[in-house]
N, C-alpha and C. Protein backbone atom coordinates (compact mmCIF):
# COMPACT_ATOMS: atom_id res chain seq x y z
N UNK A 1 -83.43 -23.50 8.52
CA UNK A 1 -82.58 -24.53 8.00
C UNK A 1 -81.86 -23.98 6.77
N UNK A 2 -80.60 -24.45 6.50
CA UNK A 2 -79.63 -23.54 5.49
C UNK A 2 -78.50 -24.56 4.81
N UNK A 3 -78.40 -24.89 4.07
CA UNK A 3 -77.32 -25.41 3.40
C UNK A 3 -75.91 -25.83 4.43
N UNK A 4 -75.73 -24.86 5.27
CA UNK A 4 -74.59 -25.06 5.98
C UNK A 4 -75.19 -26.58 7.31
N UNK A 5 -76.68 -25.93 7.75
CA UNK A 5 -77.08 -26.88 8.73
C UNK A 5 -77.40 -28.77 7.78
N UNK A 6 -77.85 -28.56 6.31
CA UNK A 6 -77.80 -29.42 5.56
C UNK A 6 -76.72 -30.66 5.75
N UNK A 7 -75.39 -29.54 5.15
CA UNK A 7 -73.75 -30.25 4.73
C UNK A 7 -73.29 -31.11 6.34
N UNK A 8 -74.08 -30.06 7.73
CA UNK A 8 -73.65 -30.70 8.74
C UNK A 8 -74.07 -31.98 9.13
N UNK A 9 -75.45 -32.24 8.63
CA UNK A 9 -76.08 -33.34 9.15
C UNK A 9 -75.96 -34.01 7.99
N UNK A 10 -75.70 -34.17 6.93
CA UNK A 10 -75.51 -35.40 6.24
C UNK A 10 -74.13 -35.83 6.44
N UNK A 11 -72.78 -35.11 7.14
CA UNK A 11 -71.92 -35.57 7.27
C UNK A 11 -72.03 -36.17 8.20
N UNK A 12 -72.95 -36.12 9.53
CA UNK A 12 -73.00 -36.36 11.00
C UNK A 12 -73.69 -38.07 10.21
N UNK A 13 -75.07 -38.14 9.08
CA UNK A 13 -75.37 -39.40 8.96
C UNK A 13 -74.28 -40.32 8.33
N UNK A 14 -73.25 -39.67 7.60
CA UNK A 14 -72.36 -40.42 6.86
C UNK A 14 -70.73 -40.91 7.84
N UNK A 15 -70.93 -40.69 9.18
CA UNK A 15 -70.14 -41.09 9.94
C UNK A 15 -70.52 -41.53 11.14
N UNK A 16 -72.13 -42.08 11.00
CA UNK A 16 -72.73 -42.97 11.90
C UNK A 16 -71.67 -43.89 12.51
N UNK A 17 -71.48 -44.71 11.86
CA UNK A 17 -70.99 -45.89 11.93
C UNK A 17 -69.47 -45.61 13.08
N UNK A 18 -68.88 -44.08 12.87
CA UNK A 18 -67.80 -43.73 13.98
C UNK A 18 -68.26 -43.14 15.65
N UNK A 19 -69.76 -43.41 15.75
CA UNK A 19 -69.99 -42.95 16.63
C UNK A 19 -70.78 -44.33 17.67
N UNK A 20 -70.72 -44.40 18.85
CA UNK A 20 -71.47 -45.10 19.49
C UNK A 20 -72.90 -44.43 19.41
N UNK A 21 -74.01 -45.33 20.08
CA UNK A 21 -75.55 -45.29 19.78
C UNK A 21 -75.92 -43.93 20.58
N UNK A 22 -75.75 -43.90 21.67
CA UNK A 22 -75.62 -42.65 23.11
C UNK A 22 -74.74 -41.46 22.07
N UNK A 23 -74.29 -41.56 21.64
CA UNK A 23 -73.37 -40.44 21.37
C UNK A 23 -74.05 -40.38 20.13
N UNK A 24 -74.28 -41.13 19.01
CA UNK A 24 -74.64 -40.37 17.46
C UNK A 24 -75.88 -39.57 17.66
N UNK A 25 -77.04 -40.36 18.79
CA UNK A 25 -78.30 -39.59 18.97
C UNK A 25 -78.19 -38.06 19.32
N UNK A 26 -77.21 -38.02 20.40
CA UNK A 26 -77.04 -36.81 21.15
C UNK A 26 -76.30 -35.93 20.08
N UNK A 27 -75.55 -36.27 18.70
CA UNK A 27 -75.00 -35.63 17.69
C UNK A 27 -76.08 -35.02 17.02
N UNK A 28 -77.17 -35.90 16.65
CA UNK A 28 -78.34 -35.57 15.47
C UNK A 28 -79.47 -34.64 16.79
N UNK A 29 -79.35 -34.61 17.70
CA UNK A 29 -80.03 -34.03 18.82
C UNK A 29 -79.72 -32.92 18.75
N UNK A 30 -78.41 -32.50 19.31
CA UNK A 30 -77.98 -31.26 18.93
C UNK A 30 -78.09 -30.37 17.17
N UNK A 31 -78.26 -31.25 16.34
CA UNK A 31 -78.30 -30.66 15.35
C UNK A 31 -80.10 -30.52 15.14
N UNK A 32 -80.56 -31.01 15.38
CA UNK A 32 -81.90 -30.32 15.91
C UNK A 32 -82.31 -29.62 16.39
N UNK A 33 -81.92 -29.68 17.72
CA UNK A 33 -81.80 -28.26 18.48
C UNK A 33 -82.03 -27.46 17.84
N UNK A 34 -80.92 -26.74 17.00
CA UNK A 34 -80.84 -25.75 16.13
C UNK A 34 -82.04 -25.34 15.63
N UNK A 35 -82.32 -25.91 15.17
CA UNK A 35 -84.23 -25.69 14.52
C UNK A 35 -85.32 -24.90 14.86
N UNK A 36 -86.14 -24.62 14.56
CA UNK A 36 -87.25 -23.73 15.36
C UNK A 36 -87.92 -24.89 16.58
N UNK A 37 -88.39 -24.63 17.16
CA UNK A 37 -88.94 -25.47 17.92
C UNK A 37 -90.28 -25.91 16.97
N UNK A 38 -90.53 -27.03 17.68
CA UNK A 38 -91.73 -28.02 16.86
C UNK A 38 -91.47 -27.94 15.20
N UNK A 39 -89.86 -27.74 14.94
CA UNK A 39 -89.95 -28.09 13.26
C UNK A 39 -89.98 -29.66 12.65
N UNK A 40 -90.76 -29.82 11.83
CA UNK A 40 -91.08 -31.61 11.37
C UNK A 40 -89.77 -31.90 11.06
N UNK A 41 -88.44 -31.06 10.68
CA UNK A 41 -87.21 -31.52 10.48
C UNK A 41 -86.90 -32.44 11.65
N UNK A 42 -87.17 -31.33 12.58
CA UNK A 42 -86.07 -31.97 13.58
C UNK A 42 -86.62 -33.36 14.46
N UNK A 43 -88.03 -33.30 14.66
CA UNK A 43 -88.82 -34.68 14.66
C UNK A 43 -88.31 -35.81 13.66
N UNK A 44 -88.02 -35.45 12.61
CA UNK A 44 -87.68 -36.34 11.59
C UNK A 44 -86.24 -37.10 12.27
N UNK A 45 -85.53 -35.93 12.27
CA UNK A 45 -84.17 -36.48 12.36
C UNK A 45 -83.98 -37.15 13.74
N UNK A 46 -84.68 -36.87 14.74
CA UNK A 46 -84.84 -37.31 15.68
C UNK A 46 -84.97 -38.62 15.89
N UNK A 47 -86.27 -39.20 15.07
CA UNK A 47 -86.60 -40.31 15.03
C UNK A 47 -85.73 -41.17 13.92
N UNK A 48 -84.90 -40.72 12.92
CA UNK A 48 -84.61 -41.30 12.37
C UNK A 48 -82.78 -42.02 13.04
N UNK A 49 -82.74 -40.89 13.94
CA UNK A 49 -81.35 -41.48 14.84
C UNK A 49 -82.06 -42.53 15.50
N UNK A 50 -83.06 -42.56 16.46
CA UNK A 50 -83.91 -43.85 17.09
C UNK A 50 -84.07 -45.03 16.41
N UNK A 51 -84.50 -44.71 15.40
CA UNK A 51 -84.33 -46.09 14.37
C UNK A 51 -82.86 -46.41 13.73
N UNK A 52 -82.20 -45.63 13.74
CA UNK A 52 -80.83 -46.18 13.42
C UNK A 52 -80.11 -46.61 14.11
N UNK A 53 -80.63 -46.65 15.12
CA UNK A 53 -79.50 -47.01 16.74
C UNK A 53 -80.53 -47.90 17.19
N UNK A 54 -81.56 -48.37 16.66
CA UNK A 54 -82.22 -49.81 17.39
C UNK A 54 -83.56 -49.55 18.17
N UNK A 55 -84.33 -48.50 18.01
CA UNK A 55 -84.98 -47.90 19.19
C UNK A 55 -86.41 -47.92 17.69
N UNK A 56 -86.85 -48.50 17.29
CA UNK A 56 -87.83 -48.56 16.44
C UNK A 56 -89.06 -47.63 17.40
N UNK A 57 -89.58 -48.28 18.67
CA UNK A 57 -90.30 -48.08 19.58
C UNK A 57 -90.78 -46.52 20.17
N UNK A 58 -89.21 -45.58 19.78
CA UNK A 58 -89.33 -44.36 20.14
C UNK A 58 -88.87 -43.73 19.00
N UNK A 59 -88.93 -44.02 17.73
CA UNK A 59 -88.71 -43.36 16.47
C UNK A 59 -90.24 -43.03 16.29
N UNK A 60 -91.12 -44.09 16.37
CA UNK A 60 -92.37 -43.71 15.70
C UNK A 60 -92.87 -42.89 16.09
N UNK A 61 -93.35 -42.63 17.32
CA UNK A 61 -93.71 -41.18 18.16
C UNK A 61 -93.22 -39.94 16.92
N UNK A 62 -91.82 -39.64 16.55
CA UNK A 62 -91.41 -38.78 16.27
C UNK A 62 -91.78 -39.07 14.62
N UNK A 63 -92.28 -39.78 14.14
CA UNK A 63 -92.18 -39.82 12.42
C UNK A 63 -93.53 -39.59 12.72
N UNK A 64 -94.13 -39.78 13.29
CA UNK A 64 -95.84 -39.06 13.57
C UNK A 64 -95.70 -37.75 13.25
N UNK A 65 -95.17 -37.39 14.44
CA UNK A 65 -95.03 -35.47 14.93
C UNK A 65 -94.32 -34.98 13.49
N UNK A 66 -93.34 -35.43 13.23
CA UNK A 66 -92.83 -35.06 11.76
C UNK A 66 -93.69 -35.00 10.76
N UNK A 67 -94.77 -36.32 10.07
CA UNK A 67 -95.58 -35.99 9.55
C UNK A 67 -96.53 -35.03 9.50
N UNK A 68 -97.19 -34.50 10.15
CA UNK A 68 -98.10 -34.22 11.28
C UNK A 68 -97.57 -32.38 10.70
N UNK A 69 -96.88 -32.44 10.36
CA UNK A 69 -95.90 -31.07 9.69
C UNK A 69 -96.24 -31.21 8.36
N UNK A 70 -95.33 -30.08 7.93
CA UNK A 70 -94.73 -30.03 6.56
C UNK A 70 -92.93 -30.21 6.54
N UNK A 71 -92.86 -31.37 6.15
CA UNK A 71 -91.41 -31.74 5.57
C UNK A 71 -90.98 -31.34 4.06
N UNK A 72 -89.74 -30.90 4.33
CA UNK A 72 -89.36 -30.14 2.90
C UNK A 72 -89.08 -31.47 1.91
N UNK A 73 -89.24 -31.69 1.02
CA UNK A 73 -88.36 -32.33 0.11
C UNK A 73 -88.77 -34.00 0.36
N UNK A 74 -87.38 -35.10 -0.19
CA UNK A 74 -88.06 -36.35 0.29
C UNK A 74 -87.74 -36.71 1.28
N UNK A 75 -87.66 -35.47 2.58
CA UNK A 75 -88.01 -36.13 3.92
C UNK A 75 -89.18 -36.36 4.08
N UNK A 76 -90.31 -36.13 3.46
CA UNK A 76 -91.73 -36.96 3.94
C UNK A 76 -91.82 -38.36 3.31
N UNK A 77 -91.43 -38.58 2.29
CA UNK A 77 -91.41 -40.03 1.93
C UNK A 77 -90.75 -40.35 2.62
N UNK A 78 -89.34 -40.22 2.95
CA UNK A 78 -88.69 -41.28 3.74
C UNK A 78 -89.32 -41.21 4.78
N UNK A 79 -90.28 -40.42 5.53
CA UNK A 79 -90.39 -40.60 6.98
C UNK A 79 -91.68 -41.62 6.84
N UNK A 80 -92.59 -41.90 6.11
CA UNK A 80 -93.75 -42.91 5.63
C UNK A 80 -92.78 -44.24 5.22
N UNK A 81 -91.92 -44.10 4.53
CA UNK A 81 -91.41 -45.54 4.82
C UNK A 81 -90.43 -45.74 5.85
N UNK A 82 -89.81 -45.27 6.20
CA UNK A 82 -89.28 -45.36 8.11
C UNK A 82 -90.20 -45.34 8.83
N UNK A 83 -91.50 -44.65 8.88
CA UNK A 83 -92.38 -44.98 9.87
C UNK A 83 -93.19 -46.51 10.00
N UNK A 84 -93.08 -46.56 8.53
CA UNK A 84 -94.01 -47.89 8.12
C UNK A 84 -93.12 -49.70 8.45
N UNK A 85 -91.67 -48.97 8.34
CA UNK A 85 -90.49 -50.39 8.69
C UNK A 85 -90.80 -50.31 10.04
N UNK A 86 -90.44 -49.34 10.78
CA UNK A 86 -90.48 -49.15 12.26
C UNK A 86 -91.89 -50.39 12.96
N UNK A 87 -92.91 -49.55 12.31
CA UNK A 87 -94.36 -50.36 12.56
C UNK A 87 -94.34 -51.56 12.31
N UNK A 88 -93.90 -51.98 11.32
CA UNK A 88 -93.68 -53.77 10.89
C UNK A 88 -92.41 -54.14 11.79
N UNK A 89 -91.97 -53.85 11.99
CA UNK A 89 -90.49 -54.48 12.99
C UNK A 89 -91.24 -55.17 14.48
N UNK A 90 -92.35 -54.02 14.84
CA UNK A 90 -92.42 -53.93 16.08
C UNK A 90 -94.45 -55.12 16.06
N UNK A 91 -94.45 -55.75 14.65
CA UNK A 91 -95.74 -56.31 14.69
C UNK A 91 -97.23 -55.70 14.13
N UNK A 92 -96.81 -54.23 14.04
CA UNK A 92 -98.01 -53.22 13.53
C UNK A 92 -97.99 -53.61 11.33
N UNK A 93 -98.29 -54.70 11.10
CA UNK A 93 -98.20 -55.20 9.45
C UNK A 93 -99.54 -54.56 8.55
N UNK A 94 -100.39 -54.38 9.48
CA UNK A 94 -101.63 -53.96 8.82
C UNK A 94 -101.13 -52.67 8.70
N UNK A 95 -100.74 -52.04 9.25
CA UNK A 95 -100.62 -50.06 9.40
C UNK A 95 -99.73 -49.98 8.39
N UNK A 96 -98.68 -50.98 8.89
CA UNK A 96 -97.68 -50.93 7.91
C UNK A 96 -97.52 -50.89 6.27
N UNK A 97 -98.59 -51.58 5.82
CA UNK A 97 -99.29 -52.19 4.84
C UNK A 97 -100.45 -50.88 4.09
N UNK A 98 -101.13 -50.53 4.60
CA UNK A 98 -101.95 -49.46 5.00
C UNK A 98 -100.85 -48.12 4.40
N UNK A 99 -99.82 -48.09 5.12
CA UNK A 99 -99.10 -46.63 4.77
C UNK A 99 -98.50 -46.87 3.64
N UNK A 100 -97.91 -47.91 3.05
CA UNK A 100 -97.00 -48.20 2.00
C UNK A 100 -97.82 -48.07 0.85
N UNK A 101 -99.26 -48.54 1.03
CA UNK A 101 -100.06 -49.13 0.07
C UNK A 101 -100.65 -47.48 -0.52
N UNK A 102 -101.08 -46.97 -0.01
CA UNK A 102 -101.31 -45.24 0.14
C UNK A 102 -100.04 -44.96 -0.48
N UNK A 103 -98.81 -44.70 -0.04
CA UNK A 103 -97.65 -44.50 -1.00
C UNK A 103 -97.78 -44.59 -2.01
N UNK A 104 -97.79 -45.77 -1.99
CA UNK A 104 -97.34 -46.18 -3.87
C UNK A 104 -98.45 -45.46 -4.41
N UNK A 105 -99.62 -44.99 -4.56
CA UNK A 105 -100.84 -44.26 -4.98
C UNK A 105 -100.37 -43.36 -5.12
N UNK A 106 -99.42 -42.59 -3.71
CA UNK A 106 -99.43 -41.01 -3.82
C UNK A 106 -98.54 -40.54 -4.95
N UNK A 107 -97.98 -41.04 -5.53
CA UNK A 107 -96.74 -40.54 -6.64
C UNK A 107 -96.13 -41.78 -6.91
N UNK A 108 -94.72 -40.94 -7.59
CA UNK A 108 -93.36 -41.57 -7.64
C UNK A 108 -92.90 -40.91 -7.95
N UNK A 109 -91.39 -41.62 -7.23
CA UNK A 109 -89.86 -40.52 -7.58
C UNK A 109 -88.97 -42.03 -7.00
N UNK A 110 -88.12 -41.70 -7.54
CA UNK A 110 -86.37 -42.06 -6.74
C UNK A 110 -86.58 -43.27 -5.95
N UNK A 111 -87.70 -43.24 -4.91
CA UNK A 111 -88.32 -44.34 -3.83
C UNK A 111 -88.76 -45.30 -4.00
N UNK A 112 -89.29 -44.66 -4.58
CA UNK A 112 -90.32 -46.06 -5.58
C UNK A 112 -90.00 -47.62 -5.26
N UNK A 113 -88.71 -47.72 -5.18
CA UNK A 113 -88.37 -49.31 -4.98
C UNK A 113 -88.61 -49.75 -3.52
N UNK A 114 -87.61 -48.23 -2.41
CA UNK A 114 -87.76 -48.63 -1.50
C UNK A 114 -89.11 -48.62 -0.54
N UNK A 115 -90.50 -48.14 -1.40
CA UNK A 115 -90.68 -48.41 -0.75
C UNK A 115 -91.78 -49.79 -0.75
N UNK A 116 -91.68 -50.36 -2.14
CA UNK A 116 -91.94 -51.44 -2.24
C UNK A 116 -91.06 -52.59 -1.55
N UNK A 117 -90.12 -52.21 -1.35
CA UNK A 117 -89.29 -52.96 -0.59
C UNK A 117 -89.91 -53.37 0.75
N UNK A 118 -90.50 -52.49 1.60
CA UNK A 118 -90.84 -52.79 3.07
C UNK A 118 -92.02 -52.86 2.74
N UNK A 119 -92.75 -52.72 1.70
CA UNK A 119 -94.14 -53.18 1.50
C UNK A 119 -93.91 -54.68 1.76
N UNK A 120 -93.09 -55.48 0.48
CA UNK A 120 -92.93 -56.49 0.32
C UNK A 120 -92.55 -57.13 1.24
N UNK A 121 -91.97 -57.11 2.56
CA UNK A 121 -91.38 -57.36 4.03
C UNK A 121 -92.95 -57.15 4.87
N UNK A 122 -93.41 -56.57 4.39
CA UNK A 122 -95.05 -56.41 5.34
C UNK A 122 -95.25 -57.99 4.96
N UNK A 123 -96.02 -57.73 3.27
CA UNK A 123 -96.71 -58.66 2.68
C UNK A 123 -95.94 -59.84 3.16
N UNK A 124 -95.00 -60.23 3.56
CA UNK A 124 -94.81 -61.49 3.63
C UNK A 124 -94.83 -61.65 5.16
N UNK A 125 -94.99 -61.17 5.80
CA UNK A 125 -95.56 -61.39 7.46
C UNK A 125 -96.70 -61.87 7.52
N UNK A 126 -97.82 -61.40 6.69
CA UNK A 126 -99.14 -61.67 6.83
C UNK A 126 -99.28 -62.20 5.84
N UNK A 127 -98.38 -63.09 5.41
CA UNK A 127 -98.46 -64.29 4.75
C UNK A 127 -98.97 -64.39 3.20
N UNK A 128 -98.66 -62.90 2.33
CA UNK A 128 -99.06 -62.43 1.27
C UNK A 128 -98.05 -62.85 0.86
N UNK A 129 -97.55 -63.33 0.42
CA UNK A 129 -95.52 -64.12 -0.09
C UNK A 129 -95.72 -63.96 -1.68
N UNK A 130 -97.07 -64.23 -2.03
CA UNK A 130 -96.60 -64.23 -3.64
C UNK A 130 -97.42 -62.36 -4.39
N UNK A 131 -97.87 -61.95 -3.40
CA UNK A 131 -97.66 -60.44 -3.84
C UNK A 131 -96.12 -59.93 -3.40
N UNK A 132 -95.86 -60.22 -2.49
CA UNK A 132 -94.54 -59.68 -1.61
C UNK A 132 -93.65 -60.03 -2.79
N UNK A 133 -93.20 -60.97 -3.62
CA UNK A 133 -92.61 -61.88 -4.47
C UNK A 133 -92.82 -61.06 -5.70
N UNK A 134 -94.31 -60.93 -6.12
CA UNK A 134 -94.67 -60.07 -7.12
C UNK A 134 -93.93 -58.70 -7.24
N UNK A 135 -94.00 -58.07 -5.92
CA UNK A 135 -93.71 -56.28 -6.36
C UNK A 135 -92.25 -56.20 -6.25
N UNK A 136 -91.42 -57.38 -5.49
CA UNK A 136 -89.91 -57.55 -5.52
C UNK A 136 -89.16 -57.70 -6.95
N UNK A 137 -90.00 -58.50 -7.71
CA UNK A 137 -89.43 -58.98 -8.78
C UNK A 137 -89.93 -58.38 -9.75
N UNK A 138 -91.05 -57.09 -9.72
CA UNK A 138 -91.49 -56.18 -10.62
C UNK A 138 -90.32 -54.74 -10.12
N UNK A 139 -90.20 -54.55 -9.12
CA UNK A 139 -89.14 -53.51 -9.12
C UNK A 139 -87.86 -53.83 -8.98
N UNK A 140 -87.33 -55.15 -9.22
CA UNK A 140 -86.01 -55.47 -9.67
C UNK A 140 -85.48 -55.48 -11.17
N UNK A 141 -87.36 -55.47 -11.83
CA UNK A 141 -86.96 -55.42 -13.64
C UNK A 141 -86.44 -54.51 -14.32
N UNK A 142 -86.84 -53.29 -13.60
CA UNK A 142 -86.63 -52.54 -14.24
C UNK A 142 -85.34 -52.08 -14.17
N UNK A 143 -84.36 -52.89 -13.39
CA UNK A 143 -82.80 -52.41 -12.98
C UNK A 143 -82.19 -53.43 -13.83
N UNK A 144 -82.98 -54.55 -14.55
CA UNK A 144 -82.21 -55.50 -14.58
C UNK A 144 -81.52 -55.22 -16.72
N UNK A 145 -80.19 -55.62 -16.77
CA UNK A 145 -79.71 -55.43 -18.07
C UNK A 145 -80.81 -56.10 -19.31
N UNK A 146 -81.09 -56.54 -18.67
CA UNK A 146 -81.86 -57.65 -19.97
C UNK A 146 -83.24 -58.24 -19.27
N UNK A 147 -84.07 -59.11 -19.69
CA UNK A 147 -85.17 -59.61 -18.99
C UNK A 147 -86.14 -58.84 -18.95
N UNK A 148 -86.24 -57.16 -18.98
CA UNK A 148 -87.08 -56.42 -18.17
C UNK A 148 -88.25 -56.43 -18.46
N UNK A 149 -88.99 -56.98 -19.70
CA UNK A 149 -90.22 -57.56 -19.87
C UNK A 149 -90.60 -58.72 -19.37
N UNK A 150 -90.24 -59.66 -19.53
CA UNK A 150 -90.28 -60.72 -19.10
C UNK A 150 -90.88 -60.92 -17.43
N UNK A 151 -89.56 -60.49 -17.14
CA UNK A 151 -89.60 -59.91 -15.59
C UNK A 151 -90.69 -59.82 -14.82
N UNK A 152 -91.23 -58.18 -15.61
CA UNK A 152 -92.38 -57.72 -15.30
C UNK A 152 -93.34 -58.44 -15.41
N UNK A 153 -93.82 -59.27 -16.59
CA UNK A 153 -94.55 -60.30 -16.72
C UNK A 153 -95.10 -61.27 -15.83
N UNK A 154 -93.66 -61.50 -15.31
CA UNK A 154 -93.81 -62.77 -14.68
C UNK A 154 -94.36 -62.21 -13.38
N UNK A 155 -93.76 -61.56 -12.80
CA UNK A 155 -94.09 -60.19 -11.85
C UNK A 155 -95.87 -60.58 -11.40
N UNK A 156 -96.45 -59.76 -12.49
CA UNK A 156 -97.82 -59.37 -12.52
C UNK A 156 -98.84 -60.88 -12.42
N UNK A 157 -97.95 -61.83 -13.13
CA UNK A 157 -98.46 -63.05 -13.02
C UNK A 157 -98.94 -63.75 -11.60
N UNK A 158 -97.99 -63.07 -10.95
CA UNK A 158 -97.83 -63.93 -9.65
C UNK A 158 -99.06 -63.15 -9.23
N UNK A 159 -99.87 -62.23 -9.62
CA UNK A 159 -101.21 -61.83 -8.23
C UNK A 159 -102.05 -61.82 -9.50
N UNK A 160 -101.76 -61.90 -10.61
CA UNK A 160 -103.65 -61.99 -11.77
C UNK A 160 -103.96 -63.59 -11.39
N UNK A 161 -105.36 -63.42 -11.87
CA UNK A 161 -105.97 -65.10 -11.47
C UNK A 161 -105.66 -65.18 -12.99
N UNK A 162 -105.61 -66.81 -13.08
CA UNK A 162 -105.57 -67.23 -14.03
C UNK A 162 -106.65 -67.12 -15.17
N UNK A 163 -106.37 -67.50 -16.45
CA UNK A 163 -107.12 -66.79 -17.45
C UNK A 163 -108.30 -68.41 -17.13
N UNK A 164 -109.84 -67.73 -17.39
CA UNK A 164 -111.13 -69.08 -17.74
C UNK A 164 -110.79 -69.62 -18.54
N UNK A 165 -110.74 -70.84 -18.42
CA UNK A 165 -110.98 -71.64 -19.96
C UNK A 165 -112.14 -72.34 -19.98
C-alpha cells in the first residue's frame, strides 16, 4: 500500500455518492485487489463499501477478517465502530455494546465521539436512554462554546445515583 493507492481510494470514497451501489463496490473491489492477498486493508475496505451501499449483513464478515489482522492507522477503530453499527442495525445490541464499551477503555483519539455516538444508539435499543442521553450530552460539551461544565455535569448526573440523605 503507497500513498498513490491511498490518494486513489479516498477519492473513489469522496465520489461515492457519483456512483451507483453495483458499481462503487466493484470500484473499492478493484482497489483492493491491488493488495496482497488476505491484507486487513482490503477486508476493511471491502466491508466498508457493503455497509455503505446498505449490505450491513455482508460487511461484518469482512470487519471480522479485517480485525483479525493488523490495520494500519485509524482503520482499526473505524472498523470496531463500523463493525459495532453494522451489529446494532441488524439487532446484535449486546455485541454491539460489548465492542464500543471495550473501545472507549482502549484509548482515545479523534473518535472518541463517534464512537460514543453508536454506543449511545446501542444504549437506547436496550432501553438504557438515560446513559445513551448521558454520553451524548457529555461528548457534545466539550464542542460546545460555552456550558462545557455544566454540560458535563449534567451529563454524569444522568447515570450517578443520587446523593443519601
Amino acid at each position: 500500500m503507497n500513498g498513490d493507492w491511498e490518494r486513489r481510494s479516498a477519492q473513489a470514497w469522496e465520489s461515492i455518492d457519483a456512483y451507483g451501489e453495483e458499481e462503487f463496490r466493484a470500484l473499492i473491489d478493484g482497489l483492493a485487489a491491488e493488495l496482497p492477498p488476505g491484507s486487513p486493508v482490503a477486508a476493511f475496505e471491502r466491508a466498508c463499501a457493503f455497509d455503505s451501499t446498505g449490505h450491513p449483513d455482508r460487511a461484518i464478515p469482512l470487519y471480522r477478517e479485517a480485525l483479525e489482522g493488523t490495520l494500519p492507522g485509524e482503520r482499526r477503530r473505524r472498523a470496531v465502530i463500523q463493525l459495532a453499527s453494522s451489529l446494532r442495525n441488524l439487532g446484535h445490541q449486546d455485541e454491539s455494546i460489548a465492542l464500543l464499551t471495550a473501545e472507549l477503555d482502549a484509548g482515545s483519539d479523534h473518535l472518541d465521539d463517534a464512537v460514543r455516538a453508536v454506543l449511545a444508539l446501542a444504549l437506547t435499543d436496550v432501553g438504557r436512554e438515560r446513559e445513551a442521553v448521558s454520553l451524548a450530552v457529555g461528548a457534545l460539551a466539550r464542542h460546545l462554546p460555552r456550558y462545557q461544565r455544566s454540560m458535563a455535569n449534567y451529563a454524569r448526573l444522568l447515570v450517578e445515583p443520587p446523593p443519601r440523605t
